[in-house]
Protein backbone atom coordinates (compact mmCIF):
# COMPACT_ATOMS: atom_id res chain seq x y z
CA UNK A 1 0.00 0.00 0.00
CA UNK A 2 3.32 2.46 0.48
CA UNK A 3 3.02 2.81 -3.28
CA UNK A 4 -0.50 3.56 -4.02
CA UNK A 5 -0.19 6.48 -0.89
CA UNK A 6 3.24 7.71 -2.88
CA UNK A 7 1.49 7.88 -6.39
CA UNK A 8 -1.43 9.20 -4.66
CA UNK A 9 0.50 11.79 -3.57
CA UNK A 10 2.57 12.62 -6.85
CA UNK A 11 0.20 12.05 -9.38
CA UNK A 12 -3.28 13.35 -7.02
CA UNK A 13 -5.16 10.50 -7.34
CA UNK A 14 -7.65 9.80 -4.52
CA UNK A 15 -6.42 6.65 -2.55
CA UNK A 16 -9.73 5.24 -2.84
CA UNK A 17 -9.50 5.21 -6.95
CA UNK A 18 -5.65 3.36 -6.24
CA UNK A 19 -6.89 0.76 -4.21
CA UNK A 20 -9.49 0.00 -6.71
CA UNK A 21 -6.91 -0.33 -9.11
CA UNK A 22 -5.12 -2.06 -6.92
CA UNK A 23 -7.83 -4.51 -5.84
CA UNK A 24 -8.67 -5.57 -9.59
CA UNK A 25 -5.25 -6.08 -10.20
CA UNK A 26 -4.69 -8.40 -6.85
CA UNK A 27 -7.93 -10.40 -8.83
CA UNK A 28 -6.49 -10.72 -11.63
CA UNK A 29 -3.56 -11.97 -10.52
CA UNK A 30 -5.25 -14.41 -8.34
CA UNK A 31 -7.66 -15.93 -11.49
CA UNK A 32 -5.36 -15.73 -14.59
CA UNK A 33 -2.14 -18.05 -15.37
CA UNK A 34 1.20 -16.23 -16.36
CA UNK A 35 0.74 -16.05 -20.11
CA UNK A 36 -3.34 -14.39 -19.72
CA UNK A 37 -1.87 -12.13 -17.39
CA UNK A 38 0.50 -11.32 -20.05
CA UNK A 39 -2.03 -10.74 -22.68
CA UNK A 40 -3.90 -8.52 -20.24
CA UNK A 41 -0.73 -6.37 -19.41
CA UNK A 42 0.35 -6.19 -23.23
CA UNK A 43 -3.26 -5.08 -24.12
CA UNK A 44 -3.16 -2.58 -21.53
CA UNK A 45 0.18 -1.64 -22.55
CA UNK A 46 -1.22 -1.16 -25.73
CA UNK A 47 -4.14 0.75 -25.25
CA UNK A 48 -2.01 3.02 -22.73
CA UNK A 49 0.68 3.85 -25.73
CA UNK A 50 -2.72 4.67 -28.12
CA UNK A 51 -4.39 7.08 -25.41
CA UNK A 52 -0.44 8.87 -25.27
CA UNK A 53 -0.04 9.24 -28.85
CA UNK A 54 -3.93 10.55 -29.16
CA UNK A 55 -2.56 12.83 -26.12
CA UNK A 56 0.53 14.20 -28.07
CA UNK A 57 -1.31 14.71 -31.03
CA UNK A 58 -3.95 17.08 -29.85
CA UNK A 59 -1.03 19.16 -27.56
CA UNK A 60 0.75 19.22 -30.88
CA UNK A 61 -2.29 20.67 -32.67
CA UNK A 62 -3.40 22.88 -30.30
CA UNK A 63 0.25 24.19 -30.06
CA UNK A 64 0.03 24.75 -33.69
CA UNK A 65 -3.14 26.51 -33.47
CA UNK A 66 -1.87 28.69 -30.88
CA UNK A 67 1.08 30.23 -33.04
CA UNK A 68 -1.19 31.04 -35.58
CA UNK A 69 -3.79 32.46 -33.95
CA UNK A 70 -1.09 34.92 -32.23
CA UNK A 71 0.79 35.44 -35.68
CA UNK A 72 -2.72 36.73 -36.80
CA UNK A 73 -2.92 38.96 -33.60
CA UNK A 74 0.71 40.68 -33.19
CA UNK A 75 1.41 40.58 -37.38
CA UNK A 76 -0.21 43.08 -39.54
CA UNK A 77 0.70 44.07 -42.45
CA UNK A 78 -1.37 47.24 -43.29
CA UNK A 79 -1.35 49.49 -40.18
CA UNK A 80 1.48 51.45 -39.87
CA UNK A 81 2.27 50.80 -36.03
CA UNK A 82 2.05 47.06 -35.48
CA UNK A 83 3.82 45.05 -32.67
């Protein structure tokens, strides 16, 4: 339980959502042979790496959409004092 109270505390997660996490896991472990559990960590592995690279896309766009939204504020072309 030391580490669900430390990632609790770094990442703000309510201790009650860890030891959910926690719990499921425990059953898991206690119902599924070596190679399921396998599958089930590779899937989740998977699914983790797809929600990141959603994640990085969308900053990236946003980002993107940022710049030009303040190269259209602070550039102008056809009023003599512009920033």
């Amino acid at each position: 339980m030391k580490v669900i109270a430390e990632l609790s505390q770094r990442y703000g997660k309510e201790e009650k959502e860890n030891e959910r996490a926690e719990e499921l896991h425990q059953r898991l472990t206690e119902r599924l042979g070596k190679e399921e559990r396998e599958w089930v960590l590779a899937l989740i592995d998977e699914k983790d790496m797809e929600r990141l690279k959603a994640q990085e896309e969308n900053f990236q766009r946003g980002f993107k959409l940022g710049l030009r939204l303040g190269w259209e504020a602070f550039v102008c072309e056809d009023e003599p004092y512009c920033f």
